[in-house]
N, C-alpha and C. Protein backbone atom coordinates (compact mmCIF):
# COMPACT_ATOMS: atom_id res chain seq x y z
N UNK A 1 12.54 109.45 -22.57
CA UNK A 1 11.72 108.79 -23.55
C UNK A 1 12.59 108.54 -24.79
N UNK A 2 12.56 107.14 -25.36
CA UNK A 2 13.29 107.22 -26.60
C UNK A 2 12.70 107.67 -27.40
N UNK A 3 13.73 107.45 -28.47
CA UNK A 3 13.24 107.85 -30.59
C UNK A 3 12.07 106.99 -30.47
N UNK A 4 12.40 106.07 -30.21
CA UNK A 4 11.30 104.44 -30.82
C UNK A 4 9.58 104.72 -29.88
N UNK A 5 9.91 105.06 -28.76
CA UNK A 5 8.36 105.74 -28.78
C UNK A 5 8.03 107.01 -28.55
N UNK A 6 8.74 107.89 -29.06
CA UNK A 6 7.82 109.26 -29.81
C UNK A 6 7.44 108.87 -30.87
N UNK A 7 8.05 107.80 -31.81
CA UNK A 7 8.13 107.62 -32.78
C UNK A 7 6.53 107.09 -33.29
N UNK A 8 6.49 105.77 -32.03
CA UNK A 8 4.84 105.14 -31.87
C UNK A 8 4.24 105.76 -31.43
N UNK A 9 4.49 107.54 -30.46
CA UNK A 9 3.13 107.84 -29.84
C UNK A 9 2.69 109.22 -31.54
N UNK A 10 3.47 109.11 -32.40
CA UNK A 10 3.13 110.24 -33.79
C UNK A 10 2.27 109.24 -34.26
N UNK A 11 2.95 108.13 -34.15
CA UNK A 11 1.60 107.28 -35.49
C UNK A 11 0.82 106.48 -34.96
N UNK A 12 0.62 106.48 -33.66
CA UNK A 12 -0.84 106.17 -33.16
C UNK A 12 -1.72 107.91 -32.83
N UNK A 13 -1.05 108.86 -32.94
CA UNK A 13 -2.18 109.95 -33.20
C UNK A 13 -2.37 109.61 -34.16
N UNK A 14 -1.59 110.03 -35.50
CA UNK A 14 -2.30 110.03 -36.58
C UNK A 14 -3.16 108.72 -36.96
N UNK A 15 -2.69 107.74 -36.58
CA UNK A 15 -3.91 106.31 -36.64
C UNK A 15 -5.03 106.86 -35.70
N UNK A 16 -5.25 107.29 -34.96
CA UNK A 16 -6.45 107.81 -34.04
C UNK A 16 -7.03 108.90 -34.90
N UNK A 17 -6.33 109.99 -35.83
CA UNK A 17 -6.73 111.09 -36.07
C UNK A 17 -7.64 110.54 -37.35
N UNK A 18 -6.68 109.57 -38.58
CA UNK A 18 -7.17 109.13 -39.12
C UNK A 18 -8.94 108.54 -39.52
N UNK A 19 -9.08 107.81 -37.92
CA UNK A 19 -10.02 107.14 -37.95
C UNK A 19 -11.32 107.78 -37.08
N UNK A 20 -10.82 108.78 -36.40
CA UNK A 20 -12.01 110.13 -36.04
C UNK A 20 -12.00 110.53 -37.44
N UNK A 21 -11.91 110.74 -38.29
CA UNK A 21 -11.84 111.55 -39.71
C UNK A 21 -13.02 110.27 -40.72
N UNK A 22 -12.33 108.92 -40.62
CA UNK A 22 -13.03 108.22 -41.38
C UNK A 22 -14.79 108.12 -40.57
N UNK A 23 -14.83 108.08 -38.97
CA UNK A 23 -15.77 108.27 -38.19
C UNK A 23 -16.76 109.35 -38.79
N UNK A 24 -15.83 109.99 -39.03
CA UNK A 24 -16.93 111.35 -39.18
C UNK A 24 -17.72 111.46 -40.04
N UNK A 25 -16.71 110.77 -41.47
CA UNK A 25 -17.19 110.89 -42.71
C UNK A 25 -18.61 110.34 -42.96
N UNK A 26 -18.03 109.07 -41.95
CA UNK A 26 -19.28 107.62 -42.50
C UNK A 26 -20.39 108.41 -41.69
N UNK A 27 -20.87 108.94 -40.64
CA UNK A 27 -22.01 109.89 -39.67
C UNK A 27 -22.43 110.82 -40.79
N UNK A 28 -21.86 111.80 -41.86
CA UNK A 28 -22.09 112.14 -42.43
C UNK A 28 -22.69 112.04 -43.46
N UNK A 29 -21.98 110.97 -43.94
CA UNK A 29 -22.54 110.02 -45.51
C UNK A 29 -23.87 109.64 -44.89
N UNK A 30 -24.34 109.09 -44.08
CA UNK A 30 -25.30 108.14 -43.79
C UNK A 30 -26.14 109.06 -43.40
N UNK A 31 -26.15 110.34 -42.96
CA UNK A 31 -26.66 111.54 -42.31
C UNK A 31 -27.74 112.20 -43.73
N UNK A 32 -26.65 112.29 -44.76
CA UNK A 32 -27.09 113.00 -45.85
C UNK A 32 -27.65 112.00 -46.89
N UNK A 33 -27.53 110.36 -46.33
CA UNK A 33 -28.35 109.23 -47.28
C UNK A 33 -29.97 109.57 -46.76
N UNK A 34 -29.68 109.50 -45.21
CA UNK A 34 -31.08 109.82 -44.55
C UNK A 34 -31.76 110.81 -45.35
N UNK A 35 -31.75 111.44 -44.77
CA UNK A 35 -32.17 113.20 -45.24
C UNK A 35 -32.41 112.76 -46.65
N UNK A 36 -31.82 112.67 -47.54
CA UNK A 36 -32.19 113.00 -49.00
C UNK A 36 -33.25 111.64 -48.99
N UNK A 37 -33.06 110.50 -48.54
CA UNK A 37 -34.39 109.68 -48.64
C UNK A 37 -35.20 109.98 -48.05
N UNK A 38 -35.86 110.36 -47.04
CA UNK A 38 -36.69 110.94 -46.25
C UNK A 38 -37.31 112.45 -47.12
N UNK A 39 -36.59 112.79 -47.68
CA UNK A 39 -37.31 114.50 -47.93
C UNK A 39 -37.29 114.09 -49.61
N UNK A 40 -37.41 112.94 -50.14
CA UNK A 40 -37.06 112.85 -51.59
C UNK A 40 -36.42 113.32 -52.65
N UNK A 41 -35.44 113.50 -52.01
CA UNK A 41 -34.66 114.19 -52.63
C UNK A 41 -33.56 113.20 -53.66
N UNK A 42 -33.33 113.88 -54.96
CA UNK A 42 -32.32 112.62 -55.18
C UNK A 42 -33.07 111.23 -55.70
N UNK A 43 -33.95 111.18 -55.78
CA UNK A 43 -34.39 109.74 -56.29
C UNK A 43 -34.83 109.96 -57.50
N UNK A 44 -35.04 108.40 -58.19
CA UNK A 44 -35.57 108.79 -59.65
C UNK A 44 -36.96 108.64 -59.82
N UNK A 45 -36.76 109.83 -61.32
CA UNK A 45 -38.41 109.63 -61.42
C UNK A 45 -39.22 108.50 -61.57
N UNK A 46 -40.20 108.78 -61.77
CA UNK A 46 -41.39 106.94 -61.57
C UNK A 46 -41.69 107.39 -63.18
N UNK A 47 -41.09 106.15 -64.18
CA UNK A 47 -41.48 105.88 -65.22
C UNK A 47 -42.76 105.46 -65.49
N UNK A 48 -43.51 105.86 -66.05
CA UNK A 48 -45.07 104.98 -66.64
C UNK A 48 -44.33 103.83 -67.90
N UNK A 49 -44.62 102.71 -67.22
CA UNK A 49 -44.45 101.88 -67.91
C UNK A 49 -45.22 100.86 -68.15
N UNK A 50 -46.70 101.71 -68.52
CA UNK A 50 -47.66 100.86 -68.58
C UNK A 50 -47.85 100.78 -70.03
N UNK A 51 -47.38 101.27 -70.96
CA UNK A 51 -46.73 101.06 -72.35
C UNK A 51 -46.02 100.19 -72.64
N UNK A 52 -46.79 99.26 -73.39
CA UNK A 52 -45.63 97.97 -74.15
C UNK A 52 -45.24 97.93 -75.42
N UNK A 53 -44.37 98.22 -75.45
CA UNK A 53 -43.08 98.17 -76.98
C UNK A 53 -42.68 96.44 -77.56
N UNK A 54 -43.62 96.08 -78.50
CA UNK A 54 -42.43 95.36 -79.51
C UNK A 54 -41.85 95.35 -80.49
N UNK A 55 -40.39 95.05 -80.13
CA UNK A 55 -39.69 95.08 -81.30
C UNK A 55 -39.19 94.41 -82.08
N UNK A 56 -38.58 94.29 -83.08
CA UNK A 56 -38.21 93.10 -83.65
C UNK A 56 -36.53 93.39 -83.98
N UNK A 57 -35.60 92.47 -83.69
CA UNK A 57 -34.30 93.09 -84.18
C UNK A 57 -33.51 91.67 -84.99
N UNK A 58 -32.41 92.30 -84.95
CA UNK A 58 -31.33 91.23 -85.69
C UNK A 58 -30.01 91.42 -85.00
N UNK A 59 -29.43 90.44 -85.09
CA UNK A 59 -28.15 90.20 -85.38
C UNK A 59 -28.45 90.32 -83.69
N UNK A 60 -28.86 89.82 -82.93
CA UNK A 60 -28.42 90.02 -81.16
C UNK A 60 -29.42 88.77 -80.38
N UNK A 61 -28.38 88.28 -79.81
CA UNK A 61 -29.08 87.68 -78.45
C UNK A 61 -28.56 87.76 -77.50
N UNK A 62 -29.92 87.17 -76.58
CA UNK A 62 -29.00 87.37 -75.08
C UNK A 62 -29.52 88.08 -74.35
N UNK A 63 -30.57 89.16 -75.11
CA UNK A 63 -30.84 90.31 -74.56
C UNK A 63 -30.69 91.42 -74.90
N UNK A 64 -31.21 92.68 -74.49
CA UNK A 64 -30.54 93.50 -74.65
C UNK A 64 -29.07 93.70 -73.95
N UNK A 65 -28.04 93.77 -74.93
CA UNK A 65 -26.68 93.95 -74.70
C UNK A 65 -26.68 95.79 -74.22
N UNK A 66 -26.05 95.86 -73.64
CA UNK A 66 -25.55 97.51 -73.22
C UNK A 66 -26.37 98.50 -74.02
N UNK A 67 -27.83 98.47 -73.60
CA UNK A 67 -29.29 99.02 -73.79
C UNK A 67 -28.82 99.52 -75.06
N UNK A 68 -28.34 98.64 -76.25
CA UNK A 68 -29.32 98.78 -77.60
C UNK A 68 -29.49 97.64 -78.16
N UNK A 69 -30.66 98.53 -78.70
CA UNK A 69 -31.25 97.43 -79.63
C UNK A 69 -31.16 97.50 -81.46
N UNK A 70 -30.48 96.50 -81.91
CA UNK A 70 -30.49 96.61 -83.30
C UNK A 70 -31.59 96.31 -83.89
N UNK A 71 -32.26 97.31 -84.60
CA UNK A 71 -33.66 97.28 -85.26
C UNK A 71 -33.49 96.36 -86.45
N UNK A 72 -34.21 95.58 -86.91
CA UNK A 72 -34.05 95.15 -88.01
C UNK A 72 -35.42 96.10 -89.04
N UNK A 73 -34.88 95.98 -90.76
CA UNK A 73 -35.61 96.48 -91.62
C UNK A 73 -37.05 96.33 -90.98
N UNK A 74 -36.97 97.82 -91.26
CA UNK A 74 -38.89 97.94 -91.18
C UNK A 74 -39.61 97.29 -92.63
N UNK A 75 -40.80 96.44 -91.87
CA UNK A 75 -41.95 96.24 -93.23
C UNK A 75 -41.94 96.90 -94.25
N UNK A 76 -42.07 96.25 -95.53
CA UNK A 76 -43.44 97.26 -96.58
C UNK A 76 -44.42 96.92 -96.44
N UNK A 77 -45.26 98.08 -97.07
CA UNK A 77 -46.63 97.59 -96.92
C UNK A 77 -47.34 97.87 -98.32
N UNK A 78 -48.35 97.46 -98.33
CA UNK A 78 -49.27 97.44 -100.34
C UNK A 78 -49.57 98.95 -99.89
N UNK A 79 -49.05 100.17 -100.41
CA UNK A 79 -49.73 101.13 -100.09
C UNK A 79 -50.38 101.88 -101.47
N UNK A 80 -50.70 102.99 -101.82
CA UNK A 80 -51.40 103.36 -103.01
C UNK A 80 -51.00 103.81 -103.88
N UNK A 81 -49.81 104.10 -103.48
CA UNK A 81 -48.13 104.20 -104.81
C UNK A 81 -48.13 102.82 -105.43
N UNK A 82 -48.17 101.95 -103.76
CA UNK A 82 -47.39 100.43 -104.41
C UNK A 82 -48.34 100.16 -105.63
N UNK A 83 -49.61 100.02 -104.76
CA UNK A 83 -51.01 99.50 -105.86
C UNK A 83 -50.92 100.43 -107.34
N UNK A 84 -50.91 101.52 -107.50
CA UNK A 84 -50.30 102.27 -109.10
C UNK A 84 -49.52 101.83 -109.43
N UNK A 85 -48.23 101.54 -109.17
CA UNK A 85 -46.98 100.81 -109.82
C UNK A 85 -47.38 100.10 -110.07
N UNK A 86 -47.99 98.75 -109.50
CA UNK A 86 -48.18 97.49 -109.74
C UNK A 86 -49.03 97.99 -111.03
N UNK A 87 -50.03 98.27 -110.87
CA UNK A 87 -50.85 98.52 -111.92
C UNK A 87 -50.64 98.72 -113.09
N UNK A 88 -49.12 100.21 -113.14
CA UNK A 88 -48.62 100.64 -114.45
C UNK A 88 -47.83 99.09 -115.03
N UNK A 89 -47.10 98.79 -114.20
CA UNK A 89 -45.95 97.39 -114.42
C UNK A 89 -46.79 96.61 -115.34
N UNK A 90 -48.07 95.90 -114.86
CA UNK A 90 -48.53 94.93 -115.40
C UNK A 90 -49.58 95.49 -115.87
N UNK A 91 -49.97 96.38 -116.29
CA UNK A 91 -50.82 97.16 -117.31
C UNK A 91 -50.59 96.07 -118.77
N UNK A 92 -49.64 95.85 -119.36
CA UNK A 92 -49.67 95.52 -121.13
C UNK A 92 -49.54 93.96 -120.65
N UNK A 93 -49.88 93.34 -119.15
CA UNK A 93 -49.63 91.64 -119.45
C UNK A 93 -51.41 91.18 -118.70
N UNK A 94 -51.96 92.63 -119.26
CA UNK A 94 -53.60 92.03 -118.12
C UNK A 94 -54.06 91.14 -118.79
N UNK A 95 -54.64 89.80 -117.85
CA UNK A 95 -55.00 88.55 -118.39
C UNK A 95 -54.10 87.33 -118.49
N UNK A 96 -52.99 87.70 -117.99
CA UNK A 96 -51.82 86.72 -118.13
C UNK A 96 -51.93 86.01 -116.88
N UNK A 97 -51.26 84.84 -116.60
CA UNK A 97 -51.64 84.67 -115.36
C UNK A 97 -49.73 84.78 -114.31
N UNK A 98 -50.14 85.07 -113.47
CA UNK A 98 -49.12 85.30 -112.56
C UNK A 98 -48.21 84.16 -111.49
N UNK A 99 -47.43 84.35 -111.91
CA UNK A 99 -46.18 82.61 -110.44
C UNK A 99 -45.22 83.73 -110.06
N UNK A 100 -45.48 84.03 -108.59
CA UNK A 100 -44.63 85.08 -107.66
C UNK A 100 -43.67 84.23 -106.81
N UNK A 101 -42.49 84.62 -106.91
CA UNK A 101 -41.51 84.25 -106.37
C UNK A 101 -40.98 85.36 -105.40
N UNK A 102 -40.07 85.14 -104.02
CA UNK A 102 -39.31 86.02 -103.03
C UNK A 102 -38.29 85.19 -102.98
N UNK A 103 -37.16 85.98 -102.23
CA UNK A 103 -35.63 86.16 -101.82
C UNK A 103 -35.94 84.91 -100.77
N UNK A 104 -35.79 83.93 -101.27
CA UNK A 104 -35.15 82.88 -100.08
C UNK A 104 -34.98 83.07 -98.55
N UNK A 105 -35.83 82.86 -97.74
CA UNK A 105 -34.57 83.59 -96.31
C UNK A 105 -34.83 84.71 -96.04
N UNK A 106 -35.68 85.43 -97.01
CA UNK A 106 -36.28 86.99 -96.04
C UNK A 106 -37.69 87.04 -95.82
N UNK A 107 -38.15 86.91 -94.65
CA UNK A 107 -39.26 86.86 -94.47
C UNK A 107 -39.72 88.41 -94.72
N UNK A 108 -39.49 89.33 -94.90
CA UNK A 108 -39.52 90.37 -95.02
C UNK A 108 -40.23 90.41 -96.76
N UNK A 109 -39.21 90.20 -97.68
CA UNK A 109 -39.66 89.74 -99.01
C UNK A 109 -41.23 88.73 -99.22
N UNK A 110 -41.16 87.86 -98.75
CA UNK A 110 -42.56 87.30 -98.22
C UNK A 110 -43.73 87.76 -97.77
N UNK A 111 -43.50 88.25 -96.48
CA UNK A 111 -44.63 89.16 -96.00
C UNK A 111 -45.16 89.99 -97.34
N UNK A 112 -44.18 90.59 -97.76
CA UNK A 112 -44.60 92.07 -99.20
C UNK A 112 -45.01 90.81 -100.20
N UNK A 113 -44.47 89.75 -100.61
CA UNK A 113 -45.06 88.90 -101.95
C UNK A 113 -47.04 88.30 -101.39
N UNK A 114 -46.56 88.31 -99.39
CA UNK A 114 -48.48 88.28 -99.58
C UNK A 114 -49.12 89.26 -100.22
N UNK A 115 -48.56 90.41 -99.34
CA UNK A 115 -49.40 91.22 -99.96
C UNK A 115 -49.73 91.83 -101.14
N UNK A 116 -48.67 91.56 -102.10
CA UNK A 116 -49.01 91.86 -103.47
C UNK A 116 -50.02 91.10 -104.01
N UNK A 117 -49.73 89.23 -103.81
CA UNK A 117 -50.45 88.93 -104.29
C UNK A 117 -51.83 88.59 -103.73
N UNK A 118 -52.36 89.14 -102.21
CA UNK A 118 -53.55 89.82 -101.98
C UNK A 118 -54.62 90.59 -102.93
N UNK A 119 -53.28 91.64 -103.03
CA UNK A 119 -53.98 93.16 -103.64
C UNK A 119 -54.13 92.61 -105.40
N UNK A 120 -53.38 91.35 -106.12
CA UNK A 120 -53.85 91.09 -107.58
C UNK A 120 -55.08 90.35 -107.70
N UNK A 121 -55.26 89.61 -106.41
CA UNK A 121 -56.04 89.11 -106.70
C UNK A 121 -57.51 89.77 -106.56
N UNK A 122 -57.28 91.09 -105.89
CA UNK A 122 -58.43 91.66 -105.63
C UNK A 122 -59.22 92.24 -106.89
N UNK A 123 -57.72 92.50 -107.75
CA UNK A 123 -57.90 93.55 -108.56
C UNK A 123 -57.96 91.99 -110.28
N UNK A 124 -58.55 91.01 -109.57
CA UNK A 124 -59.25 89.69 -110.83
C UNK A 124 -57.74 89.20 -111.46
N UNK A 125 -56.22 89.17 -110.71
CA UNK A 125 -55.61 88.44 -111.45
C UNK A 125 -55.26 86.91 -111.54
N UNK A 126 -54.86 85.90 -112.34
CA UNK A 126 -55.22 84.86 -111.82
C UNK A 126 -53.42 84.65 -111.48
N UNK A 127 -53.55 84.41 -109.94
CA UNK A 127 -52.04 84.54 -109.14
C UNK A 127 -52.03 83.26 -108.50
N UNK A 128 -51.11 82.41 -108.70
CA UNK A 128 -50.54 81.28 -107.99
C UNK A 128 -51.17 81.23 -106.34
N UNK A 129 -51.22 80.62 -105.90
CA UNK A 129 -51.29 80.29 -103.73
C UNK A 129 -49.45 80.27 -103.77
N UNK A 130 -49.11 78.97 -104.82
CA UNK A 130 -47.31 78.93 -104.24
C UNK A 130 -46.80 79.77 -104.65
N UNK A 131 -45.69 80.09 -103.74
CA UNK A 131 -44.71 80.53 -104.25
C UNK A 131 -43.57 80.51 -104.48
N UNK A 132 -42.30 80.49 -105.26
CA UNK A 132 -41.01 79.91 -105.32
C UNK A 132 -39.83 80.82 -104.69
N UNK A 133 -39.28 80.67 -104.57
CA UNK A 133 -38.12 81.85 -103.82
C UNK A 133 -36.79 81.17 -104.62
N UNK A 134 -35.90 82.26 -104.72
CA UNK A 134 -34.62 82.58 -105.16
C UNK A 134 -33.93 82.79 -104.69
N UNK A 135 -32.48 82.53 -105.10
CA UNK A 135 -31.25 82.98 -104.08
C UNK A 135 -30.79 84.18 -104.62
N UNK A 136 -30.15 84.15 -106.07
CA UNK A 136 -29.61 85.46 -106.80
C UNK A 136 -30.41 85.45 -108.21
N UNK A 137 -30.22 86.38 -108.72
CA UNK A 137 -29.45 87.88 -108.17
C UNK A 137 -30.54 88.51 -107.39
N UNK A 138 -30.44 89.25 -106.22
CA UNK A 138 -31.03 89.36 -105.66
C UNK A 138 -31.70 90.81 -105.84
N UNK A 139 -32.64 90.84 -106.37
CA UNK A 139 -33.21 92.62 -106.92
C UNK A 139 -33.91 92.98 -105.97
N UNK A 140 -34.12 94.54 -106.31
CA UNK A 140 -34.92 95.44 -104.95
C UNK A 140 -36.15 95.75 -105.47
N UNK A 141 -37.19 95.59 -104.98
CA UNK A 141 -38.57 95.76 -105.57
C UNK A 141 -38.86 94.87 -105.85
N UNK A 142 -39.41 94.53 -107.34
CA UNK A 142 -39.77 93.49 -107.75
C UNK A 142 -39.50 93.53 -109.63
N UNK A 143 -39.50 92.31 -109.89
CA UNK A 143 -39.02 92.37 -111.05
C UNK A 143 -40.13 91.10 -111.84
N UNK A 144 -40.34 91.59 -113.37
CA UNK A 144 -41.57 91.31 -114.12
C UNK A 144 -40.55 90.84 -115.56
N UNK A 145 -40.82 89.54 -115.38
CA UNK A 145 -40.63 88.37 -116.74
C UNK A 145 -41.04 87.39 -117.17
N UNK A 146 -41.88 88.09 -118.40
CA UNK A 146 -42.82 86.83 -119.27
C UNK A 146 -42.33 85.57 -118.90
N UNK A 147 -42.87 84.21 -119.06
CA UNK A 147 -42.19 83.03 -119.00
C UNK A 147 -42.93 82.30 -119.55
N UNK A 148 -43.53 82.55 -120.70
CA UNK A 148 -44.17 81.44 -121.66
C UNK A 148 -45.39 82.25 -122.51
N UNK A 149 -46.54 81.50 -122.59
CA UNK A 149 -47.63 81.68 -123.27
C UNK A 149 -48.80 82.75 -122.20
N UNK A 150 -48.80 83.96 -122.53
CA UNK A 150 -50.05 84.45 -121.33
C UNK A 150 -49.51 84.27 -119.58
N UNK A 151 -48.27 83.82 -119.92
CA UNK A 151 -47.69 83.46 -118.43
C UNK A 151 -46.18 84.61 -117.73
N UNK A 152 -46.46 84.93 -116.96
CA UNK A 152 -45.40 85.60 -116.39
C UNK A 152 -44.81 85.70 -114.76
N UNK A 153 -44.15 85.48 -114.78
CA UNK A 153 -43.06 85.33 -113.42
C UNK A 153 -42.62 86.95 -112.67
N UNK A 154 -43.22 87.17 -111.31
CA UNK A 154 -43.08 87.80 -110.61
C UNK A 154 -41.97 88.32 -109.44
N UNK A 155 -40.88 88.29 -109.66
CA UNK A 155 -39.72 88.27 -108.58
C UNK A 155 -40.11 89.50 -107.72
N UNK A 156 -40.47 88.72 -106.31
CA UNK A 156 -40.29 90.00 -104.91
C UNK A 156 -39.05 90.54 -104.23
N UNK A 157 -38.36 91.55 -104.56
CA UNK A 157 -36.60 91.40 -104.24
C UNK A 157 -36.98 91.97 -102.82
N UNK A 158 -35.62 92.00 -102.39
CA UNK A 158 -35.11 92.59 -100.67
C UNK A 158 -35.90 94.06 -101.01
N UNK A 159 -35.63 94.47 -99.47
CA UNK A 159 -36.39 96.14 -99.84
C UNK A 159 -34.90 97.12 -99.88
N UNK A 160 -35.34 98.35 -100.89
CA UNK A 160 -34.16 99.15 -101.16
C UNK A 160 -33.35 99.21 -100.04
N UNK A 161 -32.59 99.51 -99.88
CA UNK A 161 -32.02 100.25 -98.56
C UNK A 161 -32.36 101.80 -98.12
């Protein structure tokens, strides 16, 4: 017998041994896919997802990108701090009449200039329907400046951070 086939009968065992080995594996794998599906094993839990979430975000489309979501600023709302402030603020201009302006471009600023001027008018002030919006300087809260006779100008700024 030559070199040249002992040579081919080593590496057709090991090509035979090889592939009883890969044989085995795959009987196995598929053995223990069975089994764990069958006896439930291994699977995921069942989400209740009868809960619906909306959200509102920024700066993303497309989707959710690589499961996050960028929240954008949460609302304000007229709450019973806000309504006292307002109150103390324009305490020494009662009777004046009111022109409310918001931040250009934030609907956020808007939403809060309804509701302020909701809650003045509840409380008998005489408040504009329009309103004007601004670009700068851009203030946080709101900001209170006479602008004539009995007349005063309301700026709704961005919300603090």
């Amino acid at each position: 017998m030559s070199i040249i086939s002992k040579t081919m009968r080593k590496k057709r065992k090991k090509k035979i041994t090889i592939e009883i080995i890969l044989a085995i594996l795959l009987v196995v794998g598929t053995y223990i896919t069975i089994a764990t599906n069958f006896l439930g094993i291994l699977k995921p839990s069942r989400v209740d997802r009868s809960t619906t979430n909306i959200v509102s975000t920024e700066d993303q489309s497309g989707g959710i990108a690589a499961n996050v979501i960028n929240l954008g600023q949460q609302q304000r709302h007229i709450t019973d701090e806000i309504k006292n402030r307002l109150d103390n603020d324009l305490n020494p201009y009662k009777g004046w009449e009111i022109t409310m302006a918001y931040v250009a471009g934030d609907i956020e600023s808007y939403n809060f200039a309804l509701g302020i001027q909701q809650y003045l008018k509840s409380k008998n002030w005489t408040v504009g329907d329009d309103f004007g919006s601004f670009w700068a300087p851009l203030p946080t809260g709101w900001k209170i400046m006479p602008s004539g006779d009995n007349e005063l100008d309301l700026f709704i700024g961005i919300k603090q951070p």
